[in-house]
PDB file of N, CA and C in Angstrom:
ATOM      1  N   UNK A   1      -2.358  36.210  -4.401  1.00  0.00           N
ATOM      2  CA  UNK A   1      -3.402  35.229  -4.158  1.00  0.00           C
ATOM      3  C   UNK A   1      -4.152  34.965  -5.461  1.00  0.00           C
ATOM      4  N   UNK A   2      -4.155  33.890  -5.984  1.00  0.00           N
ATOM      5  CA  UNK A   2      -5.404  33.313  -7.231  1.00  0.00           C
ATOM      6  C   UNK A   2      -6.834  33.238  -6.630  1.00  0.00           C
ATOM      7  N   UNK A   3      -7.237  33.803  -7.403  1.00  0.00           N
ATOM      8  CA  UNK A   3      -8.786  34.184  -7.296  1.00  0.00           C
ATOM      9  C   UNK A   3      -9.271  32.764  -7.464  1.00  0.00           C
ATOM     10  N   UNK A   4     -10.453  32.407  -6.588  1.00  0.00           N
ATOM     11  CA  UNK A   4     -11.021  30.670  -6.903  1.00  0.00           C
ATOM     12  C   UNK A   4     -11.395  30.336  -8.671  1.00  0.00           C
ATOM     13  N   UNK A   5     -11.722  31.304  -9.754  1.00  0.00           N
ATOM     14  CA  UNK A   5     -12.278  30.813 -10.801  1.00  0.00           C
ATOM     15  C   UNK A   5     -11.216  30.060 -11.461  1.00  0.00           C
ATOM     16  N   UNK A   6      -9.916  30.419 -11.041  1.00  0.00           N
ATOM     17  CA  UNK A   6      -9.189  30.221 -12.026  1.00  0.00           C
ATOM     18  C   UNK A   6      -8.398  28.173 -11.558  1.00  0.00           C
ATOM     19  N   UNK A   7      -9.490  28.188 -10.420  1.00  0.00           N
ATOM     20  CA  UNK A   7      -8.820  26.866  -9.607  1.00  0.00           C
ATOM     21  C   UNK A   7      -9.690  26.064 -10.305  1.00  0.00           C
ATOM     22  N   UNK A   8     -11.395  26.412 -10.762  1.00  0.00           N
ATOM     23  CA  UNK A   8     -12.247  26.167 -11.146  1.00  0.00           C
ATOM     24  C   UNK A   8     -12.589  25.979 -12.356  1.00  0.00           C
ATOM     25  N   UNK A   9     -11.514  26.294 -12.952  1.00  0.00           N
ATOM     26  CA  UNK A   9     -11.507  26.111 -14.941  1.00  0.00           C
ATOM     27  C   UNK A   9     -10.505  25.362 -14.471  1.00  0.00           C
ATOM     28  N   UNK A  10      -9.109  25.698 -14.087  1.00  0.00           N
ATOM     29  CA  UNK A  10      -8.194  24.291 -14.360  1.00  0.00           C
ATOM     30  C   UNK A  10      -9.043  22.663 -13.757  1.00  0.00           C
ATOM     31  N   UNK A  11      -9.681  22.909 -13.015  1.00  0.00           N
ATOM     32  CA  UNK A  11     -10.455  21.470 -12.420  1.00  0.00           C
ATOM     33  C   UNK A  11     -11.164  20.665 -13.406  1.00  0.00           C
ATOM     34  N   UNK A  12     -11.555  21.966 -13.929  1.00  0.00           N
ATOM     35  CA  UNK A  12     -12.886  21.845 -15.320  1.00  0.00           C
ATOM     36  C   UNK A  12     -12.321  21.152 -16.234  1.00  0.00           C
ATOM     37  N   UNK A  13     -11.241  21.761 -16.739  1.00  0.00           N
ATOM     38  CA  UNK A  13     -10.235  21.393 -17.634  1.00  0.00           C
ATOM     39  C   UNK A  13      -9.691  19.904 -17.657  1.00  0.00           C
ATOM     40  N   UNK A  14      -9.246  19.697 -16.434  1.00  0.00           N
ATOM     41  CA  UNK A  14      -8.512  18.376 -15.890  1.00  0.00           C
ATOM     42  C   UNK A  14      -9.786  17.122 -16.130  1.00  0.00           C
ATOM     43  N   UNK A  15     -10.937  17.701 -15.214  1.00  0.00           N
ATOM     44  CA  UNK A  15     -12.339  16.798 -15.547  1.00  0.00           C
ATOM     45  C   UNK A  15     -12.269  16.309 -16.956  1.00  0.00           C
ATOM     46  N   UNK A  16     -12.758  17.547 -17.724  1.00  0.00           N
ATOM     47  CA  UNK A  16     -13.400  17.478 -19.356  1.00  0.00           C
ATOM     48  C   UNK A  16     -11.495  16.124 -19.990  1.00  0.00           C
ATOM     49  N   UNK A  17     -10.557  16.781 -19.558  1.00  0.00           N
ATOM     50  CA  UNK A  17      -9.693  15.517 -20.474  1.00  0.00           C
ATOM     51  C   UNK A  17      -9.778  14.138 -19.633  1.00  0.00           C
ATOM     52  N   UNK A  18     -10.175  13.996 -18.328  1.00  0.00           N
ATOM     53  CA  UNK A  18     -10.374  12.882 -18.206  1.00  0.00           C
ATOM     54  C   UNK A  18     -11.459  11.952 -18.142  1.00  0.00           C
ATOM     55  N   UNK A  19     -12.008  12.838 -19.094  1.00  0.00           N
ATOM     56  CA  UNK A  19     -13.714  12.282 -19.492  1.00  0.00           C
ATOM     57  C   UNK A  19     -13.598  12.103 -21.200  1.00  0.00           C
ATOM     58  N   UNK A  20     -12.763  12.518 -21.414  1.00  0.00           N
ATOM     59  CA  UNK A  20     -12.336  12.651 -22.682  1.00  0.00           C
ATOM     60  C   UNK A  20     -11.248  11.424 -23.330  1.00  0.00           C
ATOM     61  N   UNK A  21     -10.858  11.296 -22.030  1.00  0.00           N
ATOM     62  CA  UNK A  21      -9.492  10.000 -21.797  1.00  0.00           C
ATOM     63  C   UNK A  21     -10.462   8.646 -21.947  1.00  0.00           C
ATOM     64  N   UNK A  22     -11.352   8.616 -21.242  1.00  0.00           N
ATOM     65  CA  UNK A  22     -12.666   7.482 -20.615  1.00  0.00           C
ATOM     66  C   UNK A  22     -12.960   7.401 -21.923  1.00  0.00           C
ATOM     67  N   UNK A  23     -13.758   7.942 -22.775  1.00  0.00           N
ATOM     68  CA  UNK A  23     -14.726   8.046 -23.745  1.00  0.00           C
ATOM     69  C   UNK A  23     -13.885   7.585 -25.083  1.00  0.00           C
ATOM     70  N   UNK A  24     -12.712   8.201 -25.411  1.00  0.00           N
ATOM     71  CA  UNK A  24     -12.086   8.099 -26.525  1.00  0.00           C
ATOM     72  C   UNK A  24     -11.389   6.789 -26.440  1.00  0.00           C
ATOM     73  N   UNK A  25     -10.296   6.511 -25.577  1.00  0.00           N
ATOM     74  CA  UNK A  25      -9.522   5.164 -25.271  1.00  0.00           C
ATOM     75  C   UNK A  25      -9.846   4.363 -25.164  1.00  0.00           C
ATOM     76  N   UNK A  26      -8.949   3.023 -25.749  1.00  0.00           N
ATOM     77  CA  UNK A  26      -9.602   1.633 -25.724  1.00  0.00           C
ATOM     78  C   UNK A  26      -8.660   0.961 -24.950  1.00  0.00           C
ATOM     79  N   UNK A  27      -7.365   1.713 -24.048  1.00  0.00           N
ATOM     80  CA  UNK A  27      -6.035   0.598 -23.708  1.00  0.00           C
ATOM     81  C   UNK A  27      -7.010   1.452 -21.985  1.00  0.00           C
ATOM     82  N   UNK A  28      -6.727   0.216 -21.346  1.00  0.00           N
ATOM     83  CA  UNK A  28      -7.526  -0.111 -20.000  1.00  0.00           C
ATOM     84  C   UNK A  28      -6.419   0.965 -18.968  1.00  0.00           C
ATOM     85  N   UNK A  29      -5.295   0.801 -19.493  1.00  0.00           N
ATOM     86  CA  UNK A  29      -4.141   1.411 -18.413  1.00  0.00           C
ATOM     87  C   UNK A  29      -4.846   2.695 -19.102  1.00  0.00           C
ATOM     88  N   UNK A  30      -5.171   3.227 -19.873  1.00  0.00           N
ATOM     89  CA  UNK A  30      -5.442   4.425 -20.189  1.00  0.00           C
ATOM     90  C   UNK A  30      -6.231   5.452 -19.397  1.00  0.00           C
ATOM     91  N   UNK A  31      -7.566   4.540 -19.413  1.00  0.00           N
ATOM     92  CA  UNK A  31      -8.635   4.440 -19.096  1.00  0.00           C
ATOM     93  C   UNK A  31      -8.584   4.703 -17.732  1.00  0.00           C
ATOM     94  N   UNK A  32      -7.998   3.906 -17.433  1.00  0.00           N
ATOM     95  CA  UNK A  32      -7.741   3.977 -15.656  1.00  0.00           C
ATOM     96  C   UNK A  32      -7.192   5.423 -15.045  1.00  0.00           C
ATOM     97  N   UNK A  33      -6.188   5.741 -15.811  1.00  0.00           N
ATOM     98  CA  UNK A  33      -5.289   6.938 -15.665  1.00  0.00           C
ATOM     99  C   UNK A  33      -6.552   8.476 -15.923  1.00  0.00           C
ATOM    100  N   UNK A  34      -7.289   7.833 -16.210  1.00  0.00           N
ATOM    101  CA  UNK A  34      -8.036   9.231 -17.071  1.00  0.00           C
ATOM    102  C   UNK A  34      -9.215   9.365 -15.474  1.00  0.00           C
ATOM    103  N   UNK A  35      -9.737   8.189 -15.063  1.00  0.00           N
ATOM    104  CA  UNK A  35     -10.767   8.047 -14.266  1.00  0.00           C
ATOM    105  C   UNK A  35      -9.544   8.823 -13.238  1.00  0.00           C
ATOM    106  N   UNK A  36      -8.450   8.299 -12.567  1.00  0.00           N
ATOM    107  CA  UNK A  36      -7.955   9.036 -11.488  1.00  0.00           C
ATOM    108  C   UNK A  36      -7.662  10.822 -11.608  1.00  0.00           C
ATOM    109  N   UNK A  37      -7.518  11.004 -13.172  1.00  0.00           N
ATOM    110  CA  UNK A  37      -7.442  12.555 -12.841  1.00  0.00           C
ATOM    111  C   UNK A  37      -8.529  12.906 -13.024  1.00  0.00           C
ATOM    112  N   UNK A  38      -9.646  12.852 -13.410  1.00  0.00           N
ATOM    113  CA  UNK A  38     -10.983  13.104 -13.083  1.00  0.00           C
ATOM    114  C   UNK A  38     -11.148  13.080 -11.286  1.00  0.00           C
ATOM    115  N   UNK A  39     -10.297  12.184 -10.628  1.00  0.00           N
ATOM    116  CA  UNK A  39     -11.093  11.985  -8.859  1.00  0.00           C
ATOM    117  C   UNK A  39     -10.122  12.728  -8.998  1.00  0.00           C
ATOM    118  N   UNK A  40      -8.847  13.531  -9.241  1.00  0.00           N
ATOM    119  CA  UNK A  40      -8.127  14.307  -8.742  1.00  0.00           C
ATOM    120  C   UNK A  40      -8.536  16.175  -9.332  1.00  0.00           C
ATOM    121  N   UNK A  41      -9.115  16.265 -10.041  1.00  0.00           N
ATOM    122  CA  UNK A  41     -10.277  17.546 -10.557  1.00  0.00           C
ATOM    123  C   UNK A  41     -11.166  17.741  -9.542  1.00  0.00           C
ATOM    124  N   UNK A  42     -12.116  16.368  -9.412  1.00  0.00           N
ATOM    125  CA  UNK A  42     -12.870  16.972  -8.002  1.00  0.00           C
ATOM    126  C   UNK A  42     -12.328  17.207  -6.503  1.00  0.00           C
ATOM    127  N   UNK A  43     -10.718  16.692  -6.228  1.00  0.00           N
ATOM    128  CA  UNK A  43     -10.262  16.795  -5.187  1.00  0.00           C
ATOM    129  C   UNK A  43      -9.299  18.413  -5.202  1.00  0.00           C
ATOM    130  N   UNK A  44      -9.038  18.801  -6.232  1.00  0.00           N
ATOM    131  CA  UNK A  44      -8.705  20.117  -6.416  1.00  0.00           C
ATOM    132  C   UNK A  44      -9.940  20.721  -6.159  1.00  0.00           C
ATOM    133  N   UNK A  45     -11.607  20.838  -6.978  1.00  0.00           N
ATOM    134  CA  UNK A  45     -12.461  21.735  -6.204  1.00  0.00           C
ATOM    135  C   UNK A  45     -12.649  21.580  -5.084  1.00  0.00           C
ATOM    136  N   UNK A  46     -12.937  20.402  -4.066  1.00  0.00           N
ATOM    137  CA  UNK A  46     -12.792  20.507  -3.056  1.00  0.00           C
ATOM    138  C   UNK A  46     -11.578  21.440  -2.362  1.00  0.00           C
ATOM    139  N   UNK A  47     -10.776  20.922  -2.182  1.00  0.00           N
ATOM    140  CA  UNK A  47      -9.548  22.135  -1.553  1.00  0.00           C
ATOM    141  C   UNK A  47      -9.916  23.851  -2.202  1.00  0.00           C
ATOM    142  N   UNK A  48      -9.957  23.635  -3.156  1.00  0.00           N
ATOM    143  CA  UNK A  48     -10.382  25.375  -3.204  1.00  0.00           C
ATOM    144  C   UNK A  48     -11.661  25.477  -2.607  1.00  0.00           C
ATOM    145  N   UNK A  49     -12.684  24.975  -2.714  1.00  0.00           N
ATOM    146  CA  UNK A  49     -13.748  25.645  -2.092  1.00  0.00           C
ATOM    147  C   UNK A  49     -13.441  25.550  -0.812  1.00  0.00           C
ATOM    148  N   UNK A  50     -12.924  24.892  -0.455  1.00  0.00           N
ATOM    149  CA  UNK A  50     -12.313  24.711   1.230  1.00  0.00           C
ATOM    150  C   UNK A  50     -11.103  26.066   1.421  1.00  0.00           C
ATOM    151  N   UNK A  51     -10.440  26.127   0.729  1.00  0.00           N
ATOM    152  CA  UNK A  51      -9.748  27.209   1.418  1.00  0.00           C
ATOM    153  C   UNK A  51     -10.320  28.524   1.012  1.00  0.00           C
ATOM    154  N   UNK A  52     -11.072  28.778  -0.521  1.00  0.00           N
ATOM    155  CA  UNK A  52     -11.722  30.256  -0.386  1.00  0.00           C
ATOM    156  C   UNK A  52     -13.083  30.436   0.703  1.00  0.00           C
ATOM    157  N   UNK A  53     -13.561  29.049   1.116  1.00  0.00           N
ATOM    158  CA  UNK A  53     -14.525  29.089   2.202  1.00  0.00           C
ATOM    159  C   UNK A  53     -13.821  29.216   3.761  1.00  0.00           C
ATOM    160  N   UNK A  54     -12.609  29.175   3.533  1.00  0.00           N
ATOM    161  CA  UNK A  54     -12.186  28.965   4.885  1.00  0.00           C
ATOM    162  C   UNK A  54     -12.516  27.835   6.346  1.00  0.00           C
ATOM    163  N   UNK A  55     -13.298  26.278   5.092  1.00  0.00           N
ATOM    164  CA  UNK A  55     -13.446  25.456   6.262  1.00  0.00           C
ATOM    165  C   UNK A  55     -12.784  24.619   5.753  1.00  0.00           C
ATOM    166  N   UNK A  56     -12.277  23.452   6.423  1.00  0.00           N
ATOM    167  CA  UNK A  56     -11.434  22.470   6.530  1.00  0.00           C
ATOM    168  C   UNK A  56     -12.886  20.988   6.480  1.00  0.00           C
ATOM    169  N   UNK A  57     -13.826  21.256   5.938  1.00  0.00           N
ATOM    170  CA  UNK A  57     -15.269  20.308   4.923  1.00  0.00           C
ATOM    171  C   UNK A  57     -14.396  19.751   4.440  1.00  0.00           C
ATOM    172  N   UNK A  58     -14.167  20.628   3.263  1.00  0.00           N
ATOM    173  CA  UNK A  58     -13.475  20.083   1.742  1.00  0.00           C
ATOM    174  C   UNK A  58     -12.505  19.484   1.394  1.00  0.00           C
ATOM    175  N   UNK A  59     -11.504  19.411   2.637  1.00  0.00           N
ATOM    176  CA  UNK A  59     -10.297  19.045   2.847  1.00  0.00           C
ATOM    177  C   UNK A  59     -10.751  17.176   3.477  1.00  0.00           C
ATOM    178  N   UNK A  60     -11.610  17.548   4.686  1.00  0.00           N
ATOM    179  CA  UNK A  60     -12.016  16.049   4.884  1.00  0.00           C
ATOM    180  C   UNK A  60     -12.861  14.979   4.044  1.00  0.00           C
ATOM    181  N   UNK A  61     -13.814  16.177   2.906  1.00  0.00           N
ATOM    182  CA  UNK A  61     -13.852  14.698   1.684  1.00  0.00           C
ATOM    183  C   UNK A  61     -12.700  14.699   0.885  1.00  0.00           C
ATOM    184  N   UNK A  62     -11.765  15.263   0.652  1.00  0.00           N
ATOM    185  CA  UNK A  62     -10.958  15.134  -0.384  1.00  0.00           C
ATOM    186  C   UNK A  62      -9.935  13.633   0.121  1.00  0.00           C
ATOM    187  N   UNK A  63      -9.814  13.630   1.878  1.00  0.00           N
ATOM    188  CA  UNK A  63      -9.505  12.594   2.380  1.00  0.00           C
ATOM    189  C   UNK A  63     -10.027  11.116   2.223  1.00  0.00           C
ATOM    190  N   UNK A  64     -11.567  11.124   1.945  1.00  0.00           N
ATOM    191  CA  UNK A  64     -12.323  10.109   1.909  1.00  0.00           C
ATOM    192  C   UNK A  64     -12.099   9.756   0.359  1.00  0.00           C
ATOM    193  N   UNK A  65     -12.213  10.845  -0.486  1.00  0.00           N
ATOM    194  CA  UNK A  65     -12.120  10.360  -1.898  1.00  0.00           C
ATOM    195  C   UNK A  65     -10.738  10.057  -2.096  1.00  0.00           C
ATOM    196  N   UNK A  66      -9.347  10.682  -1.228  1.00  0.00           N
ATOM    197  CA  UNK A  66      -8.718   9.557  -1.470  1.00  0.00           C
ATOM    198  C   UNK A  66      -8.207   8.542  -1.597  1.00  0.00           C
ATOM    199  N   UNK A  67      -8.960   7.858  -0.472  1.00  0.00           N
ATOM    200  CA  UNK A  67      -8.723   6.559   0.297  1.00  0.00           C
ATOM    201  C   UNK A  67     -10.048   5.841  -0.670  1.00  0.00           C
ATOM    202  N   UNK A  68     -11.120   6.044  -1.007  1.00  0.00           N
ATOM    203  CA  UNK A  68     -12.015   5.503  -2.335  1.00  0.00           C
ATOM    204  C   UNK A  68     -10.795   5.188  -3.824  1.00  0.00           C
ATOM    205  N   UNK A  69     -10.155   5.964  -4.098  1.00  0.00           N
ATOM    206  CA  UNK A  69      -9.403   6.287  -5.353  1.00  0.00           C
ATOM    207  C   UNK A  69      -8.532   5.343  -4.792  1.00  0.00           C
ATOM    208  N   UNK A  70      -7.705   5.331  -3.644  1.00  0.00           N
ATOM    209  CA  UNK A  70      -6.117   4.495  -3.820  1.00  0.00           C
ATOM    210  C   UNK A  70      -6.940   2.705  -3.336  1.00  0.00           C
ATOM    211  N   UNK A  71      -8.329   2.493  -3.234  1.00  0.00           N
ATOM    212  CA  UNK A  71      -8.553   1.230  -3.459  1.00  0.00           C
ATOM    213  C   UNK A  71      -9.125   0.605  -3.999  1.00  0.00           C
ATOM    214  N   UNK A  72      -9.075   2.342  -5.453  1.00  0.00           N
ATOM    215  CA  UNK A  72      -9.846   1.588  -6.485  1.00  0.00           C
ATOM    216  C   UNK A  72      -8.522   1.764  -7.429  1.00  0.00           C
ATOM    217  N   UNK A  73      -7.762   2.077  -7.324  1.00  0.00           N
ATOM    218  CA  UNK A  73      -6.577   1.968  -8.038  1.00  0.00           C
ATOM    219  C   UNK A  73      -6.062   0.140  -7.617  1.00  0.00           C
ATOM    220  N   UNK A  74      -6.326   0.089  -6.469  1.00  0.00           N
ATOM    221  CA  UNK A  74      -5.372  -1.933  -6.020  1.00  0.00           C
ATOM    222  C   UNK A  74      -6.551  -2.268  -6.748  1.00  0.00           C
ATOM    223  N   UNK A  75      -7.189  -2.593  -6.561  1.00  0.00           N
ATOM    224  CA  UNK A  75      -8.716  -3.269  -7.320  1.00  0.00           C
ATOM    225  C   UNK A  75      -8.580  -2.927  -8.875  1.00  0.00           C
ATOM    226  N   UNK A  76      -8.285  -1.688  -9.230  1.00  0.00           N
ATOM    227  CA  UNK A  76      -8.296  -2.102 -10.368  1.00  0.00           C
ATOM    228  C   UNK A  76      -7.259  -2.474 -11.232  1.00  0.00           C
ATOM    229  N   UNK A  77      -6.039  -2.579 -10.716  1.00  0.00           N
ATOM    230  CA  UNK A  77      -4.910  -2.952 -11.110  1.00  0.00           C
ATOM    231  C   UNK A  77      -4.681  -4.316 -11.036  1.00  0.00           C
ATOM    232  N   UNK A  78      -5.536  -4.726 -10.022  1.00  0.00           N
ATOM    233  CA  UNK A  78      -5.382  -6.248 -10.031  1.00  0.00           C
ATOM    234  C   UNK A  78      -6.285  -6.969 -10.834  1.00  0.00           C
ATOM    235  N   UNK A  79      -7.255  -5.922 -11.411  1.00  0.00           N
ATOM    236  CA  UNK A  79      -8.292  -6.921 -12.711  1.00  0.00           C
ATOM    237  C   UNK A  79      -7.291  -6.719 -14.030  1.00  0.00           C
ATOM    238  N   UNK A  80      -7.111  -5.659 -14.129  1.00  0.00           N
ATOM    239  CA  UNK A  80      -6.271  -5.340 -15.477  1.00  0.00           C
ATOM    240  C   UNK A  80      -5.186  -6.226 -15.178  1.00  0.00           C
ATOM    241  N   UNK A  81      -4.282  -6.522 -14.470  1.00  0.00           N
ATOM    242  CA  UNK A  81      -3.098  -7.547 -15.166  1.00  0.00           C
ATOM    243  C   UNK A  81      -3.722  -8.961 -14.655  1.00  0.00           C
ATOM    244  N   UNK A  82      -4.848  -9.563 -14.082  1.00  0.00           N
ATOM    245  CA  UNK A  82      -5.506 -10.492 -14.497  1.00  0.00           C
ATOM    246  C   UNK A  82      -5.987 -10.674 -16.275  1.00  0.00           C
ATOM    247  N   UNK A  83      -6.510  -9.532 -16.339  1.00  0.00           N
ATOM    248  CA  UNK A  83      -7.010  -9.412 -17.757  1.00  0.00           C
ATOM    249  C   UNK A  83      -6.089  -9.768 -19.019  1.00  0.00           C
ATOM    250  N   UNK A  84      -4.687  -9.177 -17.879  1.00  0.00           N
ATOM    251  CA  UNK A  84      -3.831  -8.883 -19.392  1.00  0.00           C
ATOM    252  C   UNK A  84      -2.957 -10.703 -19.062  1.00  0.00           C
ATOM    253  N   UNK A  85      -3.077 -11.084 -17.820  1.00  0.00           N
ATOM    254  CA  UNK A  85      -2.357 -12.515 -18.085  1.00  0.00           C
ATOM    255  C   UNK A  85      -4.013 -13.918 -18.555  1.00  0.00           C
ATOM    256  N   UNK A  86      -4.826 -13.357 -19.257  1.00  0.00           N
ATOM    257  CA  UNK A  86      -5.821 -14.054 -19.502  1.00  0.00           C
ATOM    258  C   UNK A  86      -5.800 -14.018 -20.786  1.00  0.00           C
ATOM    259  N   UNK A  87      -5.805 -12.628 -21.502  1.00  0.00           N
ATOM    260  CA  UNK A  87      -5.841 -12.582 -22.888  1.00  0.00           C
ATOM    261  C   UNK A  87      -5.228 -11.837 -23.109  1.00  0.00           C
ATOM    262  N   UNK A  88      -3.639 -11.261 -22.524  1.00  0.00           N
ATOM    263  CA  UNK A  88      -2.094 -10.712 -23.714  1.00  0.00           C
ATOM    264  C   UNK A  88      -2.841  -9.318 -23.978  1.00  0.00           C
ATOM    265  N   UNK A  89      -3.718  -8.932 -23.562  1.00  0.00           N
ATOM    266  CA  UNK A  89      -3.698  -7.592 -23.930  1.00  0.00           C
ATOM    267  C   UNK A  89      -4.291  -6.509 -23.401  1.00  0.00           C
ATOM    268  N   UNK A  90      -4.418  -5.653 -23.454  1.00  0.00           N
ATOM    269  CA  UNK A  90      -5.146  -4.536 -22.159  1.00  0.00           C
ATOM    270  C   UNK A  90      -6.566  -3.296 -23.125  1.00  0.00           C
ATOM    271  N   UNK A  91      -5.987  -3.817 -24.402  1.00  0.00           N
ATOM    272  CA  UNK A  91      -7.293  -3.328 -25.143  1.00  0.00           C
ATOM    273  C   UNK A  91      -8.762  -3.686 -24.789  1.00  0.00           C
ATOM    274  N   UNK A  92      -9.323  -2.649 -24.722  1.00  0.00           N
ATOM    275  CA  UNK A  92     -10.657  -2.889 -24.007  1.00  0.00           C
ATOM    276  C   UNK A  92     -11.604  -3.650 -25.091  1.00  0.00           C
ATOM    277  N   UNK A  93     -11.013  -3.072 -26.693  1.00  0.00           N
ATOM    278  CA  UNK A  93     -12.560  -3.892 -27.721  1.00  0.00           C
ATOM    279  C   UNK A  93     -12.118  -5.143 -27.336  1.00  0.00           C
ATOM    280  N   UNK A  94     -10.562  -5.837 -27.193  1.00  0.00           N
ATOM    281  CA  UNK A  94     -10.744  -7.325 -27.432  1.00  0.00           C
ATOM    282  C   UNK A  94     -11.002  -8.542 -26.263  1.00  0.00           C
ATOM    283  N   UNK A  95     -11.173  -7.350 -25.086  1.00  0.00           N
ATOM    284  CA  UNK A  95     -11.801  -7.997 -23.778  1.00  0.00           C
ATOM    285  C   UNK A  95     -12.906  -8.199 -23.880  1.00  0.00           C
ATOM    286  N   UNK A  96     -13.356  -9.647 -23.902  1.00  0.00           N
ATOM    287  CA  UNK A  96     -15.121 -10.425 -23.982  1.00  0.00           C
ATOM    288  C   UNK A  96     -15.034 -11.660 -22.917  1.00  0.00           C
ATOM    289  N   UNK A  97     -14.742 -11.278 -21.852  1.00  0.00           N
ATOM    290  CA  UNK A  97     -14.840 -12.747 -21.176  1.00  0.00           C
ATOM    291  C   UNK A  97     -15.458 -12.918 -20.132  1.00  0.00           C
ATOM    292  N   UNK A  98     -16.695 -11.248 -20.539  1.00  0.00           N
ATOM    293  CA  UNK A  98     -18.305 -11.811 -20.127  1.00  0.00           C
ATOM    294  C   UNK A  98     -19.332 -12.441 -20.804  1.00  0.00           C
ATOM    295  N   UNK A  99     -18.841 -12.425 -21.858  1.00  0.00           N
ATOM    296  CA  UNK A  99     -19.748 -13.007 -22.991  1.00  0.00           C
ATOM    297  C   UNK A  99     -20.103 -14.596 -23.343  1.00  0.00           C
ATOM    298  N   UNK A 100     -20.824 -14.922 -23.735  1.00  0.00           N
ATOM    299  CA  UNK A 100     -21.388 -16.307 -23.914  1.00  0.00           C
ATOM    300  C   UNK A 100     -20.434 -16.929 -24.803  1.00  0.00           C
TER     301      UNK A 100
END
């Protein structure tokens, strides 16, 4: 049996690079990819605190956050290749087409 800390640094771990993915990257597919393993870090602590707690809580948000995540994945897949059939590219500096 793995002791919960060690569910709790890999989560940590997974978080910190996909905060790291967000912050550093400028290609949007990147970006995107980094935000879902970040919702998939907090859906790993959930399940562990759910199974070293022994309730089935953690298991039913991990359900809700994934049904949040797979329709923010259509939503956001459908701005990004809008984006990319508007202006040819998925780089985030050369997207301005909120701007005046």
């Amino acid at each position: 049996m793995i002791d919960l800390q060690y569910y709790l640094i890999l989560s940590a771990v997974m978080f910190v690079i996909g905060a790291l993915g967000v912050v550093t990257r400028r290609n949007a597919i990147i970006v995107f990819m980094s935000i879902e393993l970040m919702l998939n870090s907090v859906n790993l602590t959930f399940v562990s605190f759910a199974a070293f707690l022994g309730d089935s809580t953690g298991q039913a948000f991990v359900f809700f956050v994934m049904t949040v995540a797979a329709a923010e994945a259509a939503v956001g897949l459908a701005i990004i290749i809008a984006l990319f059939r508007r202006k040819r590219t998925v780089n985030l500096d050369e997207i301005n087409i909120l701007k005046w």
